[in-house]
Structures are given as structure tokens and as C-alpha cells.
C-alpha atoms as a PDB file:
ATOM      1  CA  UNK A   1      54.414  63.979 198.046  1.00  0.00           C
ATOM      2  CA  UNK A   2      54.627  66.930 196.140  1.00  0.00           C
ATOM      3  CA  UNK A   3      54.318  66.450 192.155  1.00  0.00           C
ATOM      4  CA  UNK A   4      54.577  68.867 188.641  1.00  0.00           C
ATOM      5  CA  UNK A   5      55.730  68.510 185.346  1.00  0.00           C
ATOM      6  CA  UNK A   6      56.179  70.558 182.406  1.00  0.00           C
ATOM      7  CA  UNK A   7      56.003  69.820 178.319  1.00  0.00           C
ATOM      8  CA  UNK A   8      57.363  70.900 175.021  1.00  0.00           C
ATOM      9  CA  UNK A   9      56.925  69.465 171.797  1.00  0.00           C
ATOM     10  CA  UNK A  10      60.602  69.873 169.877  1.00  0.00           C
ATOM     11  CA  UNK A  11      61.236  70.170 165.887  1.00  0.00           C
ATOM     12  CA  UNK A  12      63.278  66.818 166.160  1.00  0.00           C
ATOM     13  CA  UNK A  13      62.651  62.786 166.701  1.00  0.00           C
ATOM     14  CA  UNK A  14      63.111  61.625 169.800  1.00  0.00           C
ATOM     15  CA  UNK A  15      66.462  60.047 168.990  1.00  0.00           C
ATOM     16  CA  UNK A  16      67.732  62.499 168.276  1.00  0.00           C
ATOM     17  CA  UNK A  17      67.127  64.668 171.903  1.00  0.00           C
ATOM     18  CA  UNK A  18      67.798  61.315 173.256  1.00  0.00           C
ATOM     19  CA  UNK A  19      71.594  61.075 171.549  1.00  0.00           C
ATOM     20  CA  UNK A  20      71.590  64.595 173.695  1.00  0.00           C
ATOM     21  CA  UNK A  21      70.011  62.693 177.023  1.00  0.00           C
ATOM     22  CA  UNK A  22      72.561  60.086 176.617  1.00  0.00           C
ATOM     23  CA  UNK A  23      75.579  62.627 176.346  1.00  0.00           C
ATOM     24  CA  UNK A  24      75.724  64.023 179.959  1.00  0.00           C
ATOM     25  CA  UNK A  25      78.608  66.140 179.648  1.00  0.00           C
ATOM     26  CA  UNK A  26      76.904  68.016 177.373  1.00  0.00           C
ATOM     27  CA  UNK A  27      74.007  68.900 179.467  1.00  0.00           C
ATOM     28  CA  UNK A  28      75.922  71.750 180.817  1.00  0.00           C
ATOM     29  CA  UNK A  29      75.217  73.299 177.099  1.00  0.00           C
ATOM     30  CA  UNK A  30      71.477  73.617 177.458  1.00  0.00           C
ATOM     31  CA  UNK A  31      70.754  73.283 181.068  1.00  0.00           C
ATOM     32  CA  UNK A  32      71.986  76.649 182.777  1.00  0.00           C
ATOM     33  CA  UNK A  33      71.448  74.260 186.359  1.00  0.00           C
ATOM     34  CA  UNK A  34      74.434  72.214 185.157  1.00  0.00           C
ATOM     35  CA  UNK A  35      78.036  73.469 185.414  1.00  0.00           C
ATOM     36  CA  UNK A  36      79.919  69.848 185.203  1.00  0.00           C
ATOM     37  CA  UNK A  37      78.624  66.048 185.343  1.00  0.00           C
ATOM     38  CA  UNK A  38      80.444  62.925 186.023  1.00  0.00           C
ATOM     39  CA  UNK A  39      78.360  59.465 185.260  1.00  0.00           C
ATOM     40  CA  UNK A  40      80.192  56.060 186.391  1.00  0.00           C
ATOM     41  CA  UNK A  41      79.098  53.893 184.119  1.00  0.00           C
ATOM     42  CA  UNK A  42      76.749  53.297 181.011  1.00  0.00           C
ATOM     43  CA  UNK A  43      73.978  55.734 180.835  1.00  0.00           C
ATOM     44  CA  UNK A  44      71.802  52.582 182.213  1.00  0.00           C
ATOM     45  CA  UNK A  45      69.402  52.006 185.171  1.00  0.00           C
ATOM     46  CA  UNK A  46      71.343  51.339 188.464  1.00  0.00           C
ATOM     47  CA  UNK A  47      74.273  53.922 186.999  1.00  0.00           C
ATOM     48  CA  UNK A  48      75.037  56.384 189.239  1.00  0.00           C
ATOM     49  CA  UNK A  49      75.843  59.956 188.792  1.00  0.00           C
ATOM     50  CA  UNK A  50      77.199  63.344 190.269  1.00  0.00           C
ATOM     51  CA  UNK A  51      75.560  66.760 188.784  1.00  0.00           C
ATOM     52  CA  UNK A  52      77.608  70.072 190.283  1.00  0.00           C
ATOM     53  CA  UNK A  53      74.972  73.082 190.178  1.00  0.00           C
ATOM     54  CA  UNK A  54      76.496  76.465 189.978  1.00  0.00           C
ATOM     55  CA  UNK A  55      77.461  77.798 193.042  1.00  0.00           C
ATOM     56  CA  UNK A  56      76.138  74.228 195.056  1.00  0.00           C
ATOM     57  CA  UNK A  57      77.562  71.785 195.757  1.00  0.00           C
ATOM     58  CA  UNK A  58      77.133  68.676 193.740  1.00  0.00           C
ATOM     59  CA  UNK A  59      74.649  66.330 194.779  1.00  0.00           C
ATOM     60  CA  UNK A  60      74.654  62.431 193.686  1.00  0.00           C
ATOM     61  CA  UNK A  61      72.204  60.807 191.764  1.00  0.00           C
ATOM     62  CA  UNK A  62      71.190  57.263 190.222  1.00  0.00           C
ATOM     63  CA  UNK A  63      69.221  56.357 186.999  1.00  0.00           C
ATOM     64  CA  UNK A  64      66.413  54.499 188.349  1.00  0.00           C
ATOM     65  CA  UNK A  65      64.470  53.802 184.554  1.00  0.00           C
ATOM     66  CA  UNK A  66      66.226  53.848 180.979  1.00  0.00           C
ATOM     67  CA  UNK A  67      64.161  53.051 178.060  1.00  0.00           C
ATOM     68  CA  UNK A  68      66.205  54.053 175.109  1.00  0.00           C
ATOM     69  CA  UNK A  69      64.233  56.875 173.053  1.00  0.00           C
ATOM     70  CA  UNK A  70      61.089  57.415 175.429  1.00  0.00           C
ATOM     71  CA  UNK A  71      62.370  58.041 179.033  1.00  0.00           C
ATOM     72  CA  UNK A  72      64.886  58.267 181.889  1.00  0.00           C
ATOM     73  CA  UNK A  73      64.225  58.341 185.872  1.00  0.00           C
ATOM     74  CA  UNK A  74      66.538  60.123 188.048  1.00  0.00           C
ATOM     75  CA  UNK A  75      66.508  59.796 191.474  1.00  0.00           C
ATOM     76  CA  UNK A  76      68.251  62.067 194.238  1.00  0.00           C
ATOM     77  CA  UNK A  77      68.775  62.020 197.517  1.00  0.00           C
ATOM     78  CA  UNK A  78      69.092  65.239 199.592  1.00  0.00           C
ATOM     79  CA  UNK A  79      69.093  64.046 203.688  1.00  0.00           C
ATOM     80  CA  UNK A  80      65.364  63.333 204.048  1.00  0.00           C
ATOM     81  CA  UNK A  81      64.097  64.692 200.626  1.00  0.00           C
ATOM     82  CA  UNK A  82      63.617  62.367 198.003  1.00  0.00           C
ATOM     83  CA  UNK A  83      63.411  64.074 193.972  1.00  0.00           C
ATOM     84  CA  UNK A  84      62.413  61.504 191.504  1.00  0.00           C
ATOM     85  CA  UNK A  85      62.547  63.395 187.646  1.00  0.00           C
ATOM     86  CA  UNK A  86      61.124  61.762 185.083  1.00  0.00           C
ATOM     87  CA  UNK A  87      62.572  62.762 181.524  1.00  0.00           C
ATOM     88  CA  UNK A  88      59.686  61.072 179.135  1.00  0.00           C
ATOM     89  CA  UNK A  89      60.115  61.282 175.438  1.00  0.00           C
ATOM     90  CA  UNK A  90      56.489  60.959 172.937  1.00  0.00           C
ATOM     91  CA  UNK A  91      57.183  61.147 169.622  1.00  0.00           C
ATOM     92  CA  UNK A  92      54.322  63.124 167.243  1.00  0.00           C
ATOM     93  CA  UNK A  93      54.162  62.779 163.468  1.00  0.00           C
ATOM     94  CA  UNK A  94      56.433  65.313 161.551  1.00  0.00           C
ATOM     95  CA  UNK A  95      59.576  64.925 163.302  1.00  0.00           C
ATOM     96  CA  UNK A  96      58.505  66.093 166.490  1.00  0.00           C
ATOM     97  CA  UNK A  97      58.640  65.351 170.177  1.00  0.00           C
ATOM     98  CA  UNK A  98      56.713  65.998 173.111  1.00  0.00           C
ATOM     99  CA  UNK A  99      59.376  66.204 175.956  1.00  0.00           C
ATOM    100  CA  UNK A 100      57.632  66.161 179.444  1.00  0.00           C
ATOM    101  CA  UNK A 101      59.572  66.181 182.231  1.00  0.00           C
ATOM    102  CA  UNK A 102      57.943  65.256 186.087  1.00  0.00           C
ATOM    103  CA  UNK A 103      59.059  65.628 189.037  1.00  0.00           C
ATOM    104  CA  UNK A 104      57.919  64.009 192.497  1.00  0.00           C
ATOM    105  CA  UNK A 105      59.383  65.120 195.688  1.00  0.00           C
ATOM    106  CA  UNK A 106      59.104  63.025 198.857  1.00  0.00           C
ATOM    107  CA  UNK A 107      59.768  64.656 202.534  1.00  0.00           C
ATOM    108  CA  UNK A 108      59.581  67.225 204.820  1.00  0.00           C
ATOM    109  CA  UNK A 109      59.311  70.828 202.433  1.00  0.00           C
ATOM    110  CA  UNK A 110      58.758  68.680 199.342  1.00  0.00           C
ATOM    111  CA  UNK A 111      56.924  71.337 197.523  1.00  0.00           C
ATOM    112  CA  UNK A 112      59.655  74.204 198.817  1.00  0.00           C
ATOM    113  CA  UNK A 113      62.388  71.942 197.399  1.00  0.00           C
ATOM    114  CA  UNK A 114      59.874  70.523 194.419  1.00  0.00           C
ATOM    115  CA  UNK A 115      59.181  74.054 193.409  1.00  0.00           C
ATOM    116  CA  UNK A 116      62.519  75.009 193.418  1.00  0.00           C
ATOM    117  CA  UNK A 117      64.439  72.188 191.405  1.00  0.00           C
ATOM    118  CA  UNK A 118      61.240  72.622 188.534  1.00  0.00           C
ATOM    119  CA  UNK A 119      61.378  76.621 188.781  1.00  0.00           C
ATOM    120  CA  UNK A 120      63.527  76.331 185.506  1.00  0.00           C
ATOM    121  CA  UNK A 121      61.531  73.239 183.486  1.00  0.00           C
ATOM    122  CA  UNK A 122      60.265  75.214 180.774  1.00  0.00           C
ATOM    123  CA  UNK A 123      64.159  77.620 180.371  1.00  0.00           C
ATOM    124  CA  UNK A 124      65.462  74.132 180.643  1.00  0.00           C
ATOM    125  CA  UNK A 125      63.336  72.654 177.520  1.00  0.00           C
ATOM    126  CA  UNK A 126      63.786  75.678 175.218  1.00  0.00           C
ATOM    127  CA  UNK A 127      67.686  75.541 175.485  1.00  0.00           C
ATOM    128  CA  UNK A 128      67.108  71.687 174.602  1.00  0.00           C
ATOM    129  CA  UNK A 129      64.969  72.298 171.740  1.00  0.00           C
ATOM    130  CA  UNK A 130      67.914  75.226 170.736  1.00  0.00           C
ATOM    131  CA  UNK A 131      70.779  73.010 170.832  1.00  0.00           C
ATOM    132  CA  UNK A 132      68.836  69.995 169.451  1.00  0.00           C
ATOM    133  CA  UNK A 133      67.754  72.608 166.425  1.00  0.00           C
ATOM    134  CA  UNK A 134      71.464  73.443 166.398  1.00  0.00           C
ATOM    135  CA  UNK A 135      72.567  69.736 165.854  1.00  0.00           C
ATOM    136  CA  UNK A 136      70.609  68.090 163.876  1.00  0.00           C
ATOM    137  CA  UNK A 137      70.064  68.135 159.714  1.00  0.00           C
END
């Protein structure tokens, strides 16, 4: 297993960046790895998604965790790699959030592949905490 994470604290409360969590098809507005995203069904554990990378092709995924306003678990299969992401939310006094996100990859070139897919963590966070800063009072 091969296993990383990244954190930001964010000028917002964590229901806010959640409302933006929750709103997949907007993901593609602060997460350059996103071009489109189709989710079929509530944004709830067991609901399973497809997220199209540019120039990929897209890969299908299923919400293992949802805890409303703390964290999400994502899990994807890619033939024998395994990428769990977890998405956790801690909320600090003064409107603001710690946003961590983890990743855990399981299989043959896990930390190739687990390198890759978290290359872009902390590009990923700022355009969060931009559009998040964009949307809210």
C-alpha cells in the first residue's frame, strides 16, 4: 500500500466547501483533473460515479463513506489498482477549515499510480479555497 495526503485550512465553514463537495458537476470549476462528472444517485455511500479526466478516459468510481460536513471516501478501481481518496473536512474557530485529502493506493505500481493521481492535491485545494472565496458572503 502506498499512502499521502495533503492539507489546507480554507477562509470558509465546512458547509459551506461541503455544499461544493456535494455539487459534482461543479467540480470541473476548481479541479483542473475534472472535465465532466456524472453521479447516479444521491451524493450517498454506495452511489456510484463516472469522473472523465482530460484527455483519459473516464474511469468509474463509488462513494464508499459520506458524513455530511466532515468527509467523503471515494473508491476507484483501475484493473488491479485500487485508489481509496479520502476528502476529510475539520472545522477551526473563525470560519475556517482544514481540508485534508488522503489517498491510499493498493496494487502492483501503487506509488507510480499514487504519486500520480496526488501530483495535483495542493493546485487542487487552492482552486477550492478560490471558488469557495468566490461563493460565499
Amino acid at each position: 500500500m502506498w499512502k499521502h495526503s495533503y492539507s489546507r485550512e480554507i477562509a470558509a465553514p465546512a458547509s459551506a466547501i461541503w455544499t461544493m463537495f456535494c455539487d459534482v458537476h461543479s467540480w470541473k470549476h476548481w479541479n483542473a483533473g475534472v472535465e465532466a462528472m456524472e453521479i447516479h444517485g444521491p451524493f450517498a455511500a454506495g452511489t456510484k460515479f463516472r469522473m472523465k479526466p482530460p484527455g483519459q478516459a473516464p474511469l468509474d468510481s463509488q462513494l464508499l463513506e459520506v458524513t455530511p460536513d466532515e468527509v467523503f471516501v471515494d473508491e476507484t478501481h483501475v484493473g488491479d489498482v485500487t485508489v481509496i481518496v479520502t476528502h476529510r473536512l475539520e472545522e477551526l474557530e473563525a470560519r475556517r477549515t482544514r481540508v485534508t485529502y488522503q489517498i491510499e493506493v493498493y496494487g502492483p505500481g501503487g506509488a507510480e499510480v499514487g504519486a500520480a493521481v496526488s501530483a495535483d492535491f495542493p493546485e487542487v485545494l487552492a482552486a477550492l479555497a478560490a471558488w469557495v472565496g468566490a461563493k460565499i458572503p
